[in-house]
Protein backbone atom coordinates (compact mmCIF):
# COMPACT_ATOMS: atom_id res chain seq x y z
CA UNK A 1 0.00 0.00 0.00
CA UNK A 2 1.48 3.67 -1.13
CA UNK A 3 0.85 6.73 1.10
CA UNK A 4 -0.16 9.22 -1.09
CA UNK A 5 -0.46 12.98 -0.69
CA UNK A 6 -3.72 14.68 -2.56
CA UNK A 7 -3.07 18.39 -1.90
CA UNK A 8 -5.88 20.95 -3.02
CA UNK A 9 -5.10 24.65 -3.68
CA UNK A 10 -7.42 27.30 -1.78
CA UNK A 11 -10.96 26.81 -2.36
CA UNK A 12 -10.72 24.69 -5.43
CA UNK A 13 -11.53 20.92 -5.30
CA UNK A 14 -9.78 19.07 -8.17
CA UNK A 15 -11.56 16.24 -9.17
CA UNK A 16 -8.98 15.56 -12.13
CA UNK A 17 -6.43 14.47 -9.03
CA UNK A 18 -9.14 13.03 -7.05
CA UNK A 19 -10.02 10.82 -10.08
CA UNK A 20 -6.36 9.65 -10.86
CA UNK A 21 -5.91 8.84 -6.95
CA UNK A 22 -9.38 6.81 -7.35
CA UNK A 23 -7.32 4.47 -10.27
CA UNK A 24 -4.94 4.19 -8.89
CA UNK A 25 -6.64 3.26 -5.86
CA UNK A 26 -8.48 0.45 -7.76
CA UNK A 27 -5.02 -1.39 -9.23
CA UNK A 28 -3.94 -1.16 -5.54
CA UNK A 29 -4.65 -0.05 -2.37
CA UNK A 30 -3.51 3.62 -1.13
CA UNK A 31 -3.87 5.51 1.90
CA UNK A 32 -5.13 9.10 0.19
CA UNK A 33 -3.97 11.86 2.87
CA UNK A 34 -5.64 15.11 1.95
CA UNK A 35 -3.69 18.39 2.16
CA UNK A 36 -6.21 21.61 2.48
CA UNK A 37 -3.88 24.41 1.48
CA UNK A 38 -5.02 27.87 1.78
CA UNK A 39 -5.19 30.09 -0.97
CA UNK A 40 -2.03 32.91 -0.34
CA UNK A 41 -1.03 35.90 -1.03
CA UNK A 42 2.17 35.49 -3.73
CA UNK A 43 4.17 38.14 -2.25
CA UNK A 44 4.55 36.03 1.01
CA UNK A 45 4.98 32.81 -1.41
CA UNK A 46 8.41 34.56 -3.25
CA UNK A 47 10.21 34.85 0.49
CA UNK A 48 9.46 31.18 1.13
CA UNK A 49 11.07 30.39 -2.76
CA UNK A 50 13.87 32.78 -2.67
CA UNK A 51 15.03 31.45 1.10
CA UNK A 52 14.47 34.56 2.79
CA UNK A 53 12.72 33.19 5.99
CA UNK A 54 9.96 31.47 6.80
CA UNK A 55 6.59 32.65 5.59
CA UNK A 56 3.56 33.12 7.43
CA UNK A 57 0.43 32.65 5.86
CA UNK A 58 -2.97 34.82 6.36
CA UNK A 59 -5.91 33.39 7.82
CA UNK A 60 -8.20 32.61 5.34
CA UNK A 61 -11.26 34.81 5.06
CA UNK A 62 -14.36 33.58 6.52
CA UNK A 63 -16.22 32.17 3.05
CA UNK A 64 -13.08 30.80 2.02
CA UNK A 65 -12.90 29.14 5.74
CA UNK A 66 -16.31 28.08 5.01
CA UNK A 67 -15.53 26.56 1.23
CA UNK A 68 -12.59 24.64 2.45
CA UNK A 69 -14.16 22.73 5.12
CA UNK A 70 -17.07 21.90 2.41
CA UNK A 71 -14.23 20.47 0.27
CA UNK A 72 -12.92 18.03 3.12
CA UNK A 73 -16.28 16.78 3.70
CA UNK A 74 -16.40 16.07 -0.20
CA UNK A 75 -13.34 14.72 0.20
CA UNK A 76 -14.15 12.41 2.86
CA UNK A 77 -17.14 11.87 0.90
CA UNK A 78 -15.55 10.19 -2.09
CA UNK A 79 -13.26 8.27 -0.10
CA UNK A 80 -15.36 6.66 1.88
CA UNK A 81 -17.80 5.59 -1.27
CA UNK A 82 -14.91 4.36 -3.19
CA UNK A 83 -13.79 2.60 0.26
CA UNK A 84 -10.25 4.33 0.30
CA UNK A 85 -8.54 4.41 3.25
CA UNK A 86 -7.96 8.29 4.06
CA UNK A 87 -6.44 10.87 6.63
CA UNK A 88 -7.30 14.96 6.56
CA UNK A 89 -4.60 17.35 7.50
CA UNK A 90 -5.48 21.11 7.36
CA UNK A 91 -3.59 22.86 9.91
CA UNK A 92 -1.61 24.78 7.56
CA UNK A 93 -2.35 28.29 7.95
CA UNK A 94 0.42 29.40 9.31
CA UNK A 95 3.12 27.81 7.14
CA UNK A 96 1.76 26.00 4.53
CA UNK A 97 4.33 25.33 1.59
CA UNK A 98 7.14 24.37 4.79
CA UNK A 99 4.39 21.96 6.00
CA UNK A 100 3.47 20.71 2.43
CA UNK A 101 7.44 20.21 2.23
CA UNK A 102 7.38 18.00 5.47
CA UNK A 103 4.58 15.73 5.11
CA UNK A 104 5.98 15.19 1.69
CA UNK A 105 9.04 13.34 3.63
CA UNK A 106 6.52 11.58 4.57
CA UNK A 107 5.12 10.32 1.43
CA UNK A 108 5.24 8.01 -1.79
CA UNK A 109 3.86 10.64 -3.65
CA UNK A 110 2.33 13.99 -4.11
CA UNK A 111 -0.61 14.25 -6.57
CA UNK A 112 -1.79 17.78 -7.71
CA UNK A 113 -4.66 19.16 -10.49
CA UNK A 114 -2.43 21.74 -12.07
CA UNK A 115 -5.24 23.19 -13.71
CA UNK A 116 -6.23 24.44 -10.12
CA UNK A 117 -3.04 26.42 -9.36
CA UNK A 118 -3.35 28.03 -12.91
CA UNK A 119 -7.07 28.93 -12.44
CA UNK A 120 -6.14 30.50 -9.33
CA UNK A 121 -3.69 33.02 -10.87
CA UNK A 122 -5.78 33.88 -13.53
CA UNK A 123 -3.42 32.78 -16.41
CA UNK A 124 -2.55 29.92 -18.94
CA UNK A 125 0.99 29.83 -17.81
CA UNK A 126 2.76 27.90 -15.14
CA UNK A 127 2.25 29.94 -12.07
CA UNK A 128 4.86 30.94 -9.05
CA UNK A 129 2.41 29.19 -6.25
CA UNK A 130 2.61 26.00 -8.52
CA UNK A 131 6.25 26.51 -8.84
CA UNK A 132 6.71 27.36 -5.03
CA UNK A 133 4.76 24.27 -3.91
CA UNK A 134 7.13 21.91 -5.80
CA UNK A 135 10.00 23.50 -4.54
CA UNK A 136 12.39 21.21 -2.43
CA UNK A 137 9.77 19.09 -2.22
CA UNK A 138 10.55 15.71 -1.11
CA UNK A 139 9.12 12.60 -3.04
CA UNK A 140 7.65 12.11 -6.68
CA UNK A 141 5.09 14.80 -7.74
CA UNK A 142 2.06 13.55 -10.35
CA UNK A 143 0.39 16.75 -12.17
CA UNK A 144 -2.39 15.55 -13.07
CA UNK A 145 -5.11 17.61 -15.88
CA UNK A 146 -9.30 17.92 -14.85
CA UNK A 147 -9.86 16.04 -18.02
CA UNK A 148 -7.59 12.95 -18.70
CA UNK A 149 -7.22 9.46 -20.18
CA UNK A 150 -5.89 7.39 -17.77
CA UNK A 151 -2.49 5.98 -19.11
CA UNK A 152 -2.78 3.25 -21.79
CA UNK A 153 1.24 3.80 -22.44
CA UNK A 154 3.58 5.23 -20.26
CA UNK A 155 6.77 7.78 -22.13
CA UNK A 156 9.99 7.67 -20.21
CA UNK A 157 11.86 10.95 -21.00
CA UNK A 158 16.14 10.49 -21.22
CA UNK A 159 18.54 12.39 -21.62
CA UNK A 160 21.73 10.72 -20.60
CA UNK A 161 21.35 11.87 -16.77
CA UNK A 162 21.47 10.51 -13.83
CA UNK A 163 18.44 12.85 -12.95
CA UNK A 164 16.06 10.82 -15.98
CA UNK A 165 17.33 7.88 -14.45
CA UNK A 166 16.14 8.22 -11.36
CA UNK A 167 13.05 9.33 -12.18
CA UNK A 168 12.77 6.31 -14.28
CA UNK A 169 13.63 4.24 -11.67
CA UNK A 170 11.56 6.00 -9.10
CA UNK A 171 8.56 5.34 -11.73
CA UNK A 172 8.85 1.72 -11.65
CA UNK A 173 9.17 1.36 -7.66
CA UNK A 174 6.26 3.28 -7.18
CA UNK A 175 4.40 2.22 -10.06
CA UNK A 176 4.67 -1.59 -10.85
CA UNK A 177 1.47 -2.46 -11.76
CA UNK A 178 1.44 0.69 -14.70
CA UNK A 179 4.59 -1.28 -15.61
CA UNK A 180 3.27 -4.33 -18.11
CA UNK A 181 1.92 -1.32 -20.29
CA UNK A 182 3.22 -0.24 -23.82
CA UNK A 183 6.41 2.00 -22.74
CA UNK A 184 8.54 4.00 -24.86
CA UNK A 185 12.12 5.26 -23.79
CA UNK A 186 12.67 8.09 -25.74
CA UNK A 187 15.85 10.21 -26.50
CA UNK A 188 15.95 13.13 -28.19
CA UNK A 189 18.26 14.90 -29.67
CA UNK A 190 18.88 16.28 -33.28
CA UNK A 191 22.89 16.23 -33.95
CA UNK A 192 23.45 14.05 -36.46
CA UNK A 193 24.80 10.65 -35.92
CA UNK A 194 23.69 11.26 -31.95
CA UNK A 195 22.48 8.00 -30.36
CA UNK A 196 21.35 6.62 -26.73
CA UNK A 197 23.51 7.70 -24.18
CA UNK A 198 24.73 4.44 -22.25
CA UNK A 199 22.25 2.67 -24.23
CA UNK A 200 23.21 -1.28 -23.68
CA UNK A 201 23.05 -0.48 -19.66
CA UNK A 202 19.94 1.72 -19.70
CA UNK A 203 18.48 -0.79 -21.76
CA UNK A 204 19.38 -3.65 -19.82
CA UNK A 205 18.17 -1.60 -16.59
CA UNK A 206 14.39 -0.70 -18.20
CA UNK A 207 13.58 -4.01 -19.95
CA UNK A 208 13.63 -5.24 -16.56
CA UNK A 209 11.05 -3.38 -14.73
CA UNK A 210 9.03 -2.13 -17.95
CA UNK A 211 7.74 -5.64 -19.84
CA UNK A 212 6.37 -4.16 -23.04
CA UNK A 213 9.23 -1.73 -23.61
CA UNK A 214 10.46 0.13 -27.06
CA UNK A 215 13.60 2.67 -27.79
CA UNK A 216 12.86 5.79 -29.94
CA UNK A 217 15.56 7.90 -30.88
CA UNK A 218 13.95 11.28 -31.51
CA UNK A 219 15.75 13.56 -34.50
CA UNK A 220 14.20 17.12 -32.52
CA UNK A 221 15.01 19.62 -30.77
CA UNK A 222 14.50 18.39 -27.18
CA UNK A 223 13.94 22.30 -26.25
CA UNK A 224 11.32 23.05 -29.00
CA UNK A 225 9.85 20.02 -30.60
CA UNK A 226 9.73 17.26 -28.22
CA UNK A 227 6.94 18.77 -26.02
CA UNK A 228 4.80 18.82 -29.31
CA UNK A 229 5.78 15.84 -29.94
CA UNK A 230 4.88 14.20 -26.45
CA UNK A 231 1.42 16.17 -26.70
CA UNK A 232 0.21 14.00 -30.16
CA UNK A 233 0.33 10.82 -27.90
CA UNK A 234 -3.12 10.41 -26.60
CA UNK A 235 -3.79 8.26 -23.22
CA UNK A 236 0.41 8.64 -21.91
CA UNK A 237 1.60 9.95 -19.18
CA UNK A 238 5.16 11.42 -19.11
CA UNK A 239 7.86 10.40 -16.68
CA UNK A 240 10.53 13.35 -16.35
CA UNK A 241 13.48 13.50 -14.45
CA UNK A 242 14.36 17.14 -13.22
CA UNK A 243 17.73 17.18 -15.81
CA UNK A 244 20.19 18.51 -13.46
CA UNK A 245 18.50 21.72 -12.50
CA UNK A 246 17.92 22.71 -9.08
CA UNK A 247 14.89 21.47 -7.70
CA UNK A 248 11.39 21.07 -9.65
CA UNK A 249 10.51 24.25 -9.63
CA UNK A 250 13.36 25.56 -11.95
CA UNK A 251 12.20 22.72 -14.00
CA UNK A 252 8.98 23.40 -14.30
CA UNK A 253 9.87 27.30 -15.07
CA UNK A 254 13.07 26.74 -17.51
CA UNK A 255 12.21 23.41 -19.26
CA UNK A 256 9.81 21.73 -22.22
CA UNK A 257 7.72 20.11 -18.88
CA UNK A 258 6.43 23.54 -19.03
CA UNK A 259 4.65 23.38 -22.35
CA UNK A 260 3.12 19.71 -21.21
CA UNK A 261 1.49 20.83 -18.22
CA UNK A 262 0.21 23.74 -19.46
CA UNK A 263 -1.52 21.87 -22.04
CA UNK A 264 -3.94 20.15 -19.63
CA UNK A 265 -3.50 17.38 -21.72
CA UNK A 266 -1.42 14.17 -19.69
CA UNK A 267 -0.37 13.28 -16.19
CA UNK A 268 2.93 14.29 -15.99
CA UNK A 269 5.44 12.47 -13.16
CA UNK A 270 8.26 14.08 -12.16
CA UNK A 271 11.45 12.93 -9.64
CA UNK A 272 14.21 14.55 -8.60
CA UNK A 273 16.95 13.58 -6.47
């Protein structure tokens, strides 16, 4: 049985995340913790990022109080009619994104409905609270879409690093019954002549975990055409390593990941060491 953290942004239920929690639920157990984040101000959020000090979080107005508690008792709700075994933490007013950081120590993995935190910000783009919640934070992240196909065929991102490996790796711990699925290790990378990085020993590493596994070596751009490319295949989710950048949230802010979440189209997984 995986522990798995189901955080919620503000007032916002996501039923995208609640959904993909509820399959996963069904190929094997989970215990669903939900996280009731408040919704806050993004001035406080940017000393939390930038390591200025810890931030303190307002109280959340009264409706908001009010919408939050009727989104645990949905919560609850679903769990119970799906018979998932679940906890409720909400006492995180007062620091939320260092709590978030410390129950996910505590944690297989964090599930969130990106579409939430961009809704919340009022934009199409990847937004600093999304950003800030990922950052440092301390097992596998899911980003899941409202609207989704749950995978019929997983795509393992590589790119030579140890970062893609682990993520890879961290996939098919986590994951092992998603792992008799059609599952493509792709490369990309357009210089000519350019071919798998350590190929015979990733190879022999992935055929043993994924069953139904195939190598593509992609002639793209990994920077400009490989998101595109990722977004034609239709019931995938991605599996991304965080490519040697600090943390997730310079990922999310500086690589093609971007361009995938904010598509709303798959479940995205992301690792980093």
């Amino acid at each position: 049985m995986k522990k798995i953290l189901l955080a919620f942004d503000g007032t916002r239920f996501s039923e995208g995340a609640f959904e993909f929690a509820r399959k996963l639920h069904e190929l094997q157990p989970v215990l669903l913790t939900g996280i009731f984040l408040p919704q806050a101000e993004l001035a406080n959020l940017w000393s939390y990022a930038d390591g200025i000090g810890v931030t303190f979080i307002p109280q959340l107005q009264k409706d908001n109080s009010e919408q939050v508690e009727k989104n645990i008792a949905h919560f609850e709700k679903l769990c119970q009619g799906n018979g998932i075994d679940y906890r409720v933490h909400k006492d995180f007013f007062d620091l939320a994104l260092p709590e978030l950081k410390k129950e996910s120590c505590y944690a297989d993995l964090l599930i969130l409905g990106s579409e939430i935190f961009y809704k919340n910000m009022g934009t199409d783009n990847p937004n600093d609270y999304l950003r800030d919640a990922l950052h440092d934070v301390a097992c596998p992240v899911l980003l899941v879409p409202e609207k989704f196909n749950f995978p019929e065929s997983i795509i393992l991102a590589y790119d030579g690093s140890e970062e893609a490996v682990y993520a890879i790796k961290q996939f098919a711990y986590l994951f092992p019954e998603l792992t008799n699925i059609p599952t493509l290790l792709v490369y990309a990378n357009n210089t000519p002549g350019a071919d798998f990085p350590d190929k015979i020993q990733m190879e022999e590493l992935v055929a043993r975990h994924f069953s139904d596994l195939s190598l593509l070596k992609l002639s793209v751009n990994p920077k400009k055409e490989f998101s595109g490319w990722v977004l034609d295949k239709k019931s995938a989710m991605l599996v991304s390593g965080s490519y040697g950048r600090s943390g997730l949230s310079q990922l999310i802010k500086n690589s093609f990941i971007k361009d995938i979440i904010a598509s709303h189209r798959l479940p995205v997984f992301i690792a980093h060491k």
